[in-house]
C-alpha atoms as a PDB file:
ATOM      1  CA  UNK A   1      -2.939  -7.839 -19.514  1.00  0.00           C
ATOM      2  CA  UNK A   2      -1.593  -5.126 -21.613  1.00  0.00           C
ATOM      3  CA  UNK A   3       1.974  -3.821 -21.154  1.00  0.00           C
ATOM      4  CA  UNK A   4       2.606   0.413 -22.355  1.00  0.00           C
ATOM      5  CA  UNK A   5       5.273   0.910 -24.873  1.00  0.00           C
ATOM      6  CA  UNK A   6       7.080   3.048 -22.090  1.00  0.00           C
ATOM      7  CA  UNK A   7       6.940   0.095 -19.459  1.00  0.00           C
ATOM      8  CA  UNK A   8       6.750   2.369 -16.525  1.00  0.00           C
ATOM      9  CA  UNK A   9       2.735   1.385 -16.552  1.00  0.00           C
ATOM     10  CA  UNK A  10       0.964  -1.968 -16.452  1.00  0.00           C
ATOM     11  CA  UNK A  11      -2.859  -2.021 -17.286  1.00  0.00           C
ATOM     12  CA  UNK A  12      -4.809  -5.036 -15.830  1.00  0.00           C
ATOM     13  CA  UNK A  13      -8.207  -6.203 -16.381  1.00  0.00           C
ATOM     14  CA  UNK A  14      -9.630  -8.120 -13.730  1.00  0.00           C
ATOM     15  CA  UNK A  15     -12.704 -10.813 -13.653  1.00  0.00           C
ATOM     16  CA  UNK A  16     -13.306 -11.582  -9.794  1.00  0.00           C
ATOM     17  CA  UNK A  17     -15.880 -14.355  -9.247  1.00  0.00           C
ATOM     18  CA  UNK A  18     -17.908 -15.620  -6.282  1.00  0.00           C
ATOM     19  CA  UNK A  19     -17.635 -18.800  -6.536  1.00  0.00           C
ATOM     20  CA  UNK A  20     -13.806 -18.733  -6.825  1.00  0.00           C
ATOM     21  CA  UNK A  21     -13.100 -15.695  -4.316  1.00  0.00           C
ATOM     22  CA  UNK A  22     -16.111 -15.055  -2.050  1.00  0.00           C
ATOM     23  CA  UNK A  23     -13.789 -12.823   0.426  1.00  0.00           C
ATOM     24  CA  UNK A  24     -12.242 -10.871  -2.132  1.00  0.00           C
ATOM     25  CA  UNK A  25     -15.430 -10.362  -3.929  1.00  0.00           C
ATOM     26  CA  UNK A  26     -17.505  -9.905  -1.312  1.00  0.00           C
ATOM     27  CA  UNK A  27     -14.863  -6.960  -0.026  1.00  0.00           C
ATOM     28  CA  UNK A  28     -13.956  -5.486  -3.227  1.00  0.00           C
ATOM     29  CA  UNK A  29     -18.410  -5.349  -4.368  1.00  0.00           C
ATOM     30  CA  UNK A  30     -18.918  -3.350  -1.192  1.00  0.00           C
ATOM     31  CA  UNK A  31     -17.468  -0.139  -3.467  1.00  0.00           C
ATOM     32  CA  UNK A  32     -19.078   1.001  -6.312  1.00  0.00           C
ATOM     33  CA  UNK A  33     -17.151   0.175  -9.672  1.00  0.00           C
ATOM     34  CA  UNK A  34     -14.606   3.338  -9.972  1.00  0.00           C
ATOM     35  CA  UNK A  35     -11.497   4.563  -8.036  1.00  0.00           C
ATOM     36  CA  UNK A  36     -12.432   3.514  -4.804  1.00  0.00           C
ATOM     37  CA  UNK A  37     -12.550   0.023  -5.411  1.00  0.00           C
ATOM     38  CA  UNK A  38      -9.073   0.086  -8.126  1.00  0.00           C
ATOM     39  CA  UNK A  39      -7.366   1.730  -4.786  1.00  0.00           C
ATOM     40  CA  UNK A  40      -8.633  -1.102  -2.866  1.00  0.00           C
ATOM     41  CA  UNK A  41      -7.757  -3.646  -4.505  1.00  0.00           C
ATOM     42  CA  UNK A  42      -4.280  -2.337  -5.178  1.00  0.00           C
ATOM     43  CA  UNK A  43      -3.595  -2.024  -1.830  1.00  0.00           C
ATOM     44  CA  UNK A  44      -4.662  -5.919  -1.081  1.00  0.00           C
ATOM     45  CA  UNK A  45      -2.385  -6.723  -3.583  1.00  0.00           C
ATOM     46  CA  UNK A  46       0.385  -4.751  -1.989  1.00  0.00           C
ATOM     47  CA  UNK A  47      -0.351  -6.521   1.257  1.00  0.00           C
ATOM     48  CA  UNK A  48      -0.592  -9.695  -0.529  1.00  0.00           C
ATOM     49  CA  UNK A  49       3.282  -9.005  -2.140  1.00  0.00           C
ATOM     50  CA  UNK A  50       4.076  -8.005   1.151  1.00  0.00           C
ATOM     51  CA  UNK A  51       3.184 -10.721   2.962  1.00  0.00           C
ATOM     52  CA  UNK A  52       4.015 -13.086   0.593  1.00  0.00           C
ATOM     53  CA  UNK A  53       7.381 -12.101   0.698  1.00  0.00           C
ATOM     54  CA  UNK A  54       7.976 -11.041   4.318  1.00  0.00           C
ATOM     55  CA  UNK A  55       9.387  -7.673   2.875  1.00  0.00           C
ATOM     56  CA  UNK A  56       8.991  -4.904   5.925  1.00  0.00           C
ATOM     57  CA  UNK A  57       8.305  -1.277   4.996  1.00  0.00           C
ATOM     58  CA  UNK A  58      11.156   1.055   6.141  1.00  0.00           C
ATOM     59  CA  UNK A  59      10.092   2.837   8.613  1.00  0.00           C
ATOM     60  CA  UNK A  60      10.528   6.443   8.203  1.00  0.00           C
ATOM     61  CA  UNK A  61      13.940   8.017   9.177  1.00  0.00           C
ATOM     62  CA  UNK A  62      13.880  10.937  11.907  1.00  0.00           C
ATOM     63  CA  UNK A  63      14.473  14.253  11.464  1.00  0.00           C
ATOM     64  CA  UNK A  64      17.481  15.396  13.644  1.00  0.00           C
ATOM     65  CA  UNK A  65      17.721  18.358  15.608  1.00  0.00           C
ATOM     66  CA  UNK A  66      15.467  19.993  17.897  1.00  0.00           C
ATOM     67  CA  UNK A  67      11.439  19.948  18.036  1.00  0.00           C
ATOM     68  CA  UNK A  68       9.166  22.841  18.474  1.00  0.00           C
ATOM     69  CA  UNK A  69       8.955  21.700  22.167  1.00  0.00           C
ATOM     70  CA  UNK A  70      12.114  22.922  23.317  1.00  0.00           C
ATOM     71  CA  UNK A  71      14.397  20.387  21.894  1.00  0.00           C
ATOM     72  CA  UNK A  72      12.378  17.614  24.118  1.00  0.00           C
ATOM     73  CA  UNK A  73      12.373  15.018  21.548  1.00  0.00           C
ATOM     74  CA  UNK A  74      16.371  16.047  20.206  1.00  0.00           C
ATOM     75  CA  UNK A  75      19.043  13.852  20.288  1.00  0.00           C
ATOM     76  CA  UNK A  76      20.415  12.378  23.550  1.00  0.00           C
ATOM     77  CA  UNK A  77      23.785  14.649  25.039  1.00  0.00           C
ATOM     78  CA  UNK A  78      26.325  13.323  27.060  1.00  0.00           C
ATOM     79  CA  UNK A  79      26.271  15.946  29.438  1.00  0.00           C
END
């Protein structure tokens, strides 16, 4: 593992066994070696921390006022 003076980056280098990992490897070997399979396995290990963790992506927040179907979708009026 090697840590950039400006912290804000962490460079890993990986060695993913078989024997050890047959799921992972078998996923992550379906991708040639590149940018595909970095973004893959990122991602699993976002999963993983998420998971692990139970932390739960916000959702995103909705816009307010009114769509471009007539207000439809706007907020409810007590009318």
């Amino acid at each position: 593992m090697t840590r950039r003076a400006d912290e804000s980056e962490l460079v890993i280098y990986v060695a993913i066994d078989q024997d050890s990992a047959p799921l992972l490897h078998a996923d992550l070997v379906r991708f040639r070696k590149g940018p595909k399979r970095v973004q893959r396995l990122r991602m699993l290990a976002l999963q993983g921390l998420i998971f692990e963790t139970g932390a739960q992506p916000k959702p995103p927040r909705p816009q307010g006022g009114t769509s471009a179907a007539g207000g439809v979708f706007s907020e409810p009026t007590d009318d």
